[in-house]
Protein backbone atom coordinates (compact mmCIF):
# COMPACT_ATOMS: atom_id res chain seq x y z
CA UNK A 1 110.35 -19.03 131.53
CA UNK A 2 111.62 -17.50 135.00
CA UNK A 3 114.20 -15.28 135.32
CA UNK A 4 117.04 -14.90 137.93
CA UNK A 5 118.77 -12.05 138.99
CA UNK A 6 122.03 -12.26 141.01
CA UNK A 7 122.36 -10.13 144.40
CA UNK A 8 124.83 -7.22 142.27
CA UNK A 9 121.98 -7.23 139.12
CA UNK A 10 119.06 -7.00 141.77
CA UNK A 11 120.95 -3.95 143.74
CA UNK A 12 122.12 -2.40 140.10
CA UNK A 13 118.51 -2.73 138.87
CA UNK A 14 117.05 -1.06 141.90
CA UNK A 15 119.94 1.50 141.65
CA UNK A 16 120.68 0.81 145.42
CA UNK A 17 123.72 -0.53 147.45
CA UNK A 18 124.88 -4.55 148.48
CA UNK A 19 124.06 -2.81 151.91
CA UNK A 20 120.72 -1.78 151.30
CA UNK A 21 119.60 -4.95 149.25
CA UNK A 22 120.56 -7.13 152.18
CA UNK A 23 118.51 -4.73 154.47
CA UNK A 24 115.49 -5.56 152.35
CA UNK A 25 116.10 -9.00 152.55
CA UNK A 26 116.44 -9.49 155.87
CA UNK A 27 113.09 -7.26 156.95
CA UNK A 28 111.40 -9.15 154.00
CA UNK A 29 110.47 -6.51 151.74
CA UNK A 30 111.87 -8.32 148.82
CA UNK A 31 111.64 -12.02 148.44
CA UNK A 32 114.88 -14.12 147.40
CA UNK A 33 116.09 -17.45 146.96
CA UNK A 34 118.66 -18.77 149.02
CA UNK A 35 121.62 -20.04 148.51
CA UNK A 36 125.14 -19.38 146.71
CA UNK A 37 124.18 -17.11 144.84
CA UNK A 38 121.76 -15.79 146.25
CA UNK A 39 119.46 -15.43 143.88
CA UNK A 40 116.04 -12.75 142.85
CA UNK A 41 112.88 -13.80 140.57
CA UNK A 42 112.88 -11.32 137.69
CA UNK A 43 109.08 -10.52 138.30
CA UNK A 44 109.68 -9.70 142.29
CA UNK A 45 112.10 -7.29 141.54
CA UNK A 46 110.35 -5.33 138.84
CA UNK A 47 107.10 -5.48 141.07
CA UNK A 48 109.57 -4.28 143.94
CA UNK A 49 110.79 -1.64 141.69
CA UNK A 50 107.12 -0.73 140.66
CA UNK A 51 105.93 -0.64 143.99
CA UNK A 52 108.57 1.81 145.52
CA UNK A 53 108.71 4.55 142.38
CA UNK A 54 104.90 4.94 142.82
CA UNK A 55 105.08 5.06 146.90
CA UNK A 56 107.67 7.96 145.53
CA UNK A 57 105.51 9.77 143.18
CA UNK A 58 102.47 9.43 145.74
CA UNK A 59 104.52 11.28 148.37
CA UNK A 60 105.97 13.88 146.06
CA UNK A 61 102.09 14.32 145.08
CA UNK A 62 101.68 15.78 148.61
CA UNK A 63 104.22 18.74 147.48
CA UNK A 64 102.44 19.92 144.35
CA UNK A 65 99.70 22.36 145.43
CA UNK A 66 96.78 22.19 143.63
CA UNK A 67 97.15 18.75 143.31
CA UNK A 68 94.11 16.40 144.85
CA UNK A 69 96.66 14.08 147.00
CA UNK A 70 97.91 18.01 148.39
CA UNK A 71 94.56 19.47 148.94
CA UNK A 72 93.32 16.16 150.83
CA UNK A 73 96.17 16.33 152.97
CA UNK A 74 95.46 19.95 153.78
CA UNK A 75 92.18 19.30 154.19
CA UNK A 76 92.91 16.24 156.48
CA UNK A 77 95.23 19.06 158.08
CA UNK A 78 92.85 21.44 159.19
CA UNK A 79 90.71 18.17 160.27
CA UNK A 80 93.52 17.29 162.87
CA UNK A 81 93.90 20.77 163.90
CA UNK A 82 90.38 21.47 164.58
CA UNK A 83 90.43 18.09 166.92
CA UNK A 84 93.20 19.45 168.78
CA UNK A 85 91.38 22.37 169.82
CA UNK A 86 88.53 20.35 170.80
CA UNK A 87 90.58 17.94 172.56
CA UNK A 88 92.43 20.85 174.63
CA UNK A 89 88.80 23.26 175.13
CA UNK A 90 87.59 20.01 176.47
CA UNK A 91 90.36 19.19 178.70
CA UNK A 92 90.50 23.20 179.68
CA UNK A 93 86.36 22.73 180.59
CA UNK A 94 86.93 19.79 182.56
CA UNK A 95 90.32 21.37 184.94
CA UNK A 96 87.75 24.16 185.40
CA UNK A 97 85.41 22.44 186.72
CA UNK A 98 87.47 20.09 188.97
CA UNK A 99 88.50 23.42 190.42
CA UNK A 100 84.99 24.98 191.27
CA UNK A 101 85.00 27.17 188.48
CA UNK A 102 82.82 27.48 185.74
């Protein structure tokens, strides 16, 4: 059997504002079904739900040191730094010898 949640049980559920819950709805991030009321499947908003508290834990991963998600992202880090350097040595090289230097 399908469930139904009303716009004011969808936004209490995902303990956000009217405001916010049409936002979503109108960049299609959450599915509804139109009309007066307007009306949520059970099922979207608890995958909804699902979806955005592990997006949340995932990013406060990145804050725990020690943790794999934080020493990937340092590692990717340092990656991005070292390519910088590159990137600018290279450019540095190639002014240098555009001006009859080395």
């Amino acid at each position: 059997m399908i469930k139904f949640l009303t716009e004011a049980e969808t936004a209490k559920r995902l303990r956000i504002s009217g405001e916010q819950l049409k936002r979503l709805r109108l960049t299609r991030r959450i599915s509804y079904i139109p009309g007066r009321p307007l009306l949520f499947e059970f099922d979207d908003v608890e995958n909804f739900a699902a979806a955005r508290d592990e997006a949340k834990r995932a990013k406060a991963a990145l804050k725990v040191p020690g943790s794999p998600e934080y020493l990937e992202k340092k590692r990717h880090d340092v990656e991005v730094r070292h390519r910088m350097r590159i990137r600018v040595m290279m450019i540095h090289r190639e002014m240098a010898r555009k001006r009859g230097g080395k």
